[in-house]
Protein backbone atom coordinates (compact mmCIF):
# COMPACT_ATOMS: atom_id res chain seq x y z
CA UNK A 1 62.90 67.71 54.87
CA UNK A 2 65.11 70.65 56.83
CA UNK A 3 64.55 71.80 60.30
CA UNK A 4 63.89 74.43 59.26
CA UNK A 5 59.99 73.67 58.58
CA UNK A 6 60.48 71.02 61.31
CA UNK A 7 60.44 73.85 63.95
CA UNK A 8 57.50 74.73 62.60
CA UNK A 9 55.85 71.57 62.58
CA UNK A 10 56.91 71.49 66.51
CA UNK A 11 56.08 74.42 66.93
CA UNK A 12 52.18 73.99 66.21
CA UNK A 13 52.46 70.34 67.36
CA UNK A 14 54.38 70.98 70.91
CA UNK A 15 54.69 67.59 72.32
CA UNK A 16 51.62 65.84 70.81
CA UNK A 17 53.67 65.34 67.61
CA UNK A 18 56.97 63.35 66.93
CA UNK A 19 59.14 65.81 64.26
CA UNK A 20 62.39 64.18 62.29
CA UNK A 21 64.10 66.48 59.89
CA UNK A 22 66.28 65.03 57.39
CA UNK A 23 68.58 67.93 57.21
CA UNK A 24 69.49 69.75 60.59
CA UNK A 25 73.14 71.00 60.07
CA UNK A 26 73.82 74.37 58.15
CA UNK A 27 76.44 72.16 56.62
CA UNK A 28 74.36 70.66 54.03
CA UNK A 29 73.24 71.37 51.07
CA UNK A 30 69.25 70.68 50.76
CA UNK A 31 69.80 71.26 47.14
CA UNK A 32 72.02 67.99 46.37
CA UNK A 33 71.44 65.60 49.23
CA UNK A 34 71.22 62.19 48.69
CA UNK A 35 68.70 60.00 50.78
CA UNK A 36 69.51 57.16 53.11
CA UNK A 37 67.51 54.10 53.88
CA UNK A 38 67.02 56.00 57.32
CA UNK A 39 65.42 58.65 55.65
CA UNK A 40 63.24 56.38 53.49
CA UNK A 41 61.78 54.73 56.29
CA UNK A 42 61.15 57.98 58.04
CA UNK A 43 58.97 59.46 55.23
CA UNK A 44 56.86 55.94 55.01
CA UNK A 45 55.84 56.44 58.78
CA UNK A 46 55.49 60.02 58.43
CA UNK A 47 51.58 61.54 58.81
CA UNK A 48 52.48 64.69 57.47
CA UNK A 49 55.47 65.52 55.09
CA UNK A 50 56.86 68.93 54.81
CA UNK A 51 59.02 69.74 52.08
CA UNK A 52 60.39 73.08 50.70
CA UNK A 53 59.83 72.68 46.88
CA UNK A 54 60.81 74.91 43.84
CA UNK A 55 63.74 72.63 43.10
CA UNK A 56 65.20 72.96 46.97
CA UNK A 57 64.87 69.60 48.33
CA UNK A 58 63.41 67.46 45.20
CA UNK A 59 64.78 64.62 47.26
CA UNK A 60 61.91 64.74 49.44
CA UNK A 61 59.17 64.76 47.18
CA UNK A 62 60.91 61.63 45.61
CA UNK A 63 61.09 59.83 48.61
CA UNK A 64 57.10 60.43 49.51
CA UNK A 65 56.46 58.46 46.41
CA UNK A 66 59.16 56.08 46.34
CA UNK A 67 58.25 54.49 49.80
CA UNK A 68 54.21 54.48 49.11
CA UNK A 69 53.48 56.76 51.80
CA UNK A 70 50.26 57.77 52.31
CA UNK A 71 51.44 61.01 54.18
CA UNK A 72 49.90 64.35 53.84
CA UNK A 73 52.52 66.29 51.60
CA UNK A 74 53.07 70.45 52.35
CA UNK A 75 55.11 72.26 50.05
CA UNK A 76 56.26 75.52 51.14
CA UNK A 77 56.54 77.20 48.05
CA UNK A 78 53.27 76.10 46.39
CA UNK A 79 51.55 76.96 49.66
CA UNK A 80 53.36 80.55 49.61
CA UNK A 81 51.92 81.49 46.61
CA UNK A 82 55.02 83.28 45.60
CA UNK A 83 55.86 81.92 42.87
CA UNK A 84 54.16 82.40 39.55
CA UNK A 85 52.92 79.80 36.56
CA UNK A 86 55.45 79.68 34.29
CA UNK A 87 58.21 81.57 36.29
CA UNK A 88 61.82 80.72 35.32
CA UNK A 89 63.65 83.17 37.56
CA UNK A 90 62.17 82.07 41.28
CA UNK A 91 64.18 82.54 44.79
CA UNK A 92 62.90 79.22 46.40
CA UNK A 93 64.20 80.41 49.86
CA UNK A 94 60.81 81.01 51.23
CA UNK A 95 61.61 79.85 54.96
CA UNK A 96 62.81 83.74 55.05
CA UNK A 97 59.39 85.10 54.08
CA UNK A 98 57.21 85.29 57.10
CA UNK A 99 54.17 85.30 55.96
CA UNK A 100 55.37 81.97 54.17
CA UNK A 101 55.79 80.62 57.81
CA UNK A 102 52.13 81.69 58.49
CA UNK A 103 50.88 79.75 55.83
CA UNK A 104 52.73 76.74 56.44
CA UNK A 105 52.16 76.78 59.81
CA UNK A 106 47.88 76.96 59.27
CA UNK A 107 48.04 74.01 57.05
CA UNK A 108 50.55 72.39 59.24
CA UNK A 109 47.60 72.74 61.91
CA UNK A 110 44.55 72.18 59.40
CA UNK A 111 46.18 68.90 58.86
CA UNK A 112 47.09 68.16 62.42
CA UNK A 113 43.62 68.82 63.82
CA UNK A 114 42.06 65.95 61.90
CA UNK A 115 43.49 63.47 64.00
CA UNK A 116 42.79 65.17 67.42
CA UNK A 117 43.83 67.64 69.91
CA UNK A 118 42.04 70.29 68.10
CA UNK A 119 42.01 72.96 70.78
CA UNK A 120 45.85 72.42 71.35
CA UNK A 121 46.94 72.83 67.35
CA UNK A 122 44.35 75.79 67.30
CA UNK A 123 46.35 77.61 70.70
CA UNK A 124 49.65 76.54 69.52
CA UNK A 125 49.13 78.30 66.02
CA UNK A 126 48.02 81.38 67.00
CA UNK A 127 50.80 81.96 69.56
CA UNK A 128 53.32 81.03 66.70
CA UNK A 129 51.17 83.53 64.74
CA UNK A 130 51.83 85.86 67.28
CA UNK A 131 55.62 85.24 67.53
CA UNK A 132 54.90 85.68 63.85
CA UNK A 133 54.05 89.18 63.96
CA UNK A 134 56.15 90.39 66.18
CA UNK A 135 58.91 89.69 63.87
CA UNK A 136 57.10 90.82 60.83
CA UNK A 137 57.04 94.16 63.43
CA UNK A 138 60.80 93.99 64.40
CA UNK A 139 61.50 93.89 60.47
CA UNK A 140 59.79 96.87 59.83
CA UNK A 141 61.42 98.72 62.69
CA UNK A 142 64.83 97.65 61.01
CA UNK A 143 63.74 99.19 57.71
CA UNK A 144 62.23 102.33 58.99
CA UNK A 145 65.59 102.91 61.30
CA UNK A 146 67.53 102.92 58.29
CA UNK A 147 65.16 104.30 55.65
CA UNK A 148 65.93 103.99 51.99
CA UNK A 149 68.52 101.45 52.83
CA UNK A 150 69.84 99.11 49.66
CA UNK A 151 71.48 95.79 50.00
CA UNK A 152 73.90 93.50 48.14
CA UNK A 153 73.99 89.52 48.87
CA UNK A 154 75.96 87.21 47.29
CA UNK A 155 72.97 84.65 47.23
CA UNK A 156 69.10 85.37 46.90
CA UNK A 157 68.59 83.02 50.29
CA UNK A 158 67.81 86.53 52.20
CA UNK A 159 65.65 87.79 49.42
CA UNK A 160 62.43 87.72 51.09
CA UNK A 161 63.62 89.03 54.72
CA UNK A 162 65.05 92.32 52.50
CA UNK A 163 61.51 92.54 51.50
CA UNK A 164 59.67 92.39 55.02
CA UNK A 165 62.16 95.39 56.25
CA UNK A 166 61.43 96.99 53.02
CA UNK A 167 65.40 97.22 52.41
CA UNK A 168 65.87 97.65 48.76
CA UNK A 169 68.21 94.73 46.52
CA UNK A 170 70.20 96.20 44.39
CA UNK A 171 72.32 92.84 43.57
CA UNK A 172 72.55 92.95 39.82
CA UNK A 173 70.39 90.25 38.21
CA UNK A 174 73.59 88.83 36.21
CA UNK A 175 75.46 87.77 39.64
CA UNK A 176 72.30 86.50 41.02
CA UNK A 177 71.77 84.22 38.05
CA UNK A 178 75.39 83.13 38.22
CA UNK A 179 76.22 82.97 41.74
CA UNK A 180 73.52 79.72 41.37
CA UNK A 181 75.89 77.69 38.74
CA UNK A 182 78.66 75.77 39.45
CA UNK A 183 80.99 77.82 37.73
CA UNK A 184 79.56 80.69 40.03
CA UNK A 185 80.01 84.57 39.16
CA UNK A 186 82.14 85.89 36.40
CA UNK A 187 85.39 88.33 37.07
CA UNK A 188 83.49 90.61 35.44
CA UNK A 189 80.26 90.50 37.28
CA UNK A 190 81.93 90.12 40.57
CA UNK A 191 84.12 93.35 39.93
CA UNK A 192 80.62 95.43 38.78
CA UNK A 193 79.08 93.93 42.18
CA UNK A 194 81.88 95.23 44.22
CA UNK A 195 81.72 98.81 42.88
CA UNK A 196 78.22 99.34 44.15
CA UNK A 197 79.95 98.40 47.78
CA UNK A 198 83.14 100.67 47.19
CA UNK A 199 80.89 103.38 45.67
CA UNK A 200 78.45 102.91 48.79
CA UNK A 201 75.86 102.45 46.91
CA UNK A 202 74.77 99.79 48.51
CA UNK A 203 74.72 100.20 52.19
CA UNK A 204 74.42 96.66 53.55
């Protein structure tokens, strides 16, 4: 669906596989896209169809049914494991949790090696599981530089990355829950966000 998990798909495919993401500008919104015919065609050829989830890119999910494609469907945030049965309250951002990536990426390669080139998947997903943890590495190095660290964001999207460099979010609950309607954050909550900046409380 993004390119995001499309650079992971080349990454464990390299040039045995042919990736299309739907979405690769910054400039849309996964959340309310609206499919072309393009796009519909794309998923009915696709092998192997890789889409967010948790309410992200519904749109893609859709469209794998819609078109009668028989391709293998990955969803990032079931395979994560993050979120919980029953769960209202879930940051779907999980292309910023790394060991999200990890898992993507091994069934990304569990699916690809059922066709053929086994032994390239196989050394293409362990050097992207090495790239892997050497980020996982540099985000702890970030968090132990600047120990007890707290944050603020004005969206949950870097939830997960706070986590990995162990960087405490202290963004009150009320302006992440309205920061994701259209109306957006109240006066109110906005002004009780901003104190824990003024106050430095919050130091990033």
């Amino acid at each position: 669906s993004t390119n995001v998990w499309g650079s992971v798909a080349e990454a464990i495919g390299g040039d045995k596989v042919n990736v299309h993401s739907v979405i690769n500008s910054p400039d849309q919104d996964p959340h309310d896209y609206e499919a072309t015919a393009k796009d519909k065609l794309a998923f009915s050829k696709a092998k192997i169809a890789i889409a967010n989830g948790g309410g992200y890119d519904d749109w893609a999910s859709k469209l794998v049914k819609s078109t009668g494609s028989k391709a293998t469907v990955v969803d990032a945030v079931e395979t994560s494991g993050l979120k919980k049965p029953d769960q209202d309250e879930f940051n779907e951002h999980v292309f910023f949790s790394i060991d999200s990536a990890r898992k993507v990426a091994k069934v990304v390669e569990s699916d690809l090696v059922k066709a053929d080139n086994k032994a390239t998947f196989e050394s293409n997903l362990k050097d992207f599981e090495s790239n892997l943890d050497d980020l996982k590495a540099r985000a702890a190095k970030v968090g132990e530089k600047h120990a007890s660290s707290t944050a603020v964001a004005t969206e949950p999207v870097v939830g997960y990355l706070l986590d990995d460099m162990k960087v405490k979010n202290i963004t009150p609950e009320e302006f992440v829950e309205q920061s994701e309607t259209e109306a957006g954050p109240s006066t109110k909550v906005v002004h009780e966000t901003t104190k824990l900046i003024a106050a430095k409380k919050a130091s990033i």
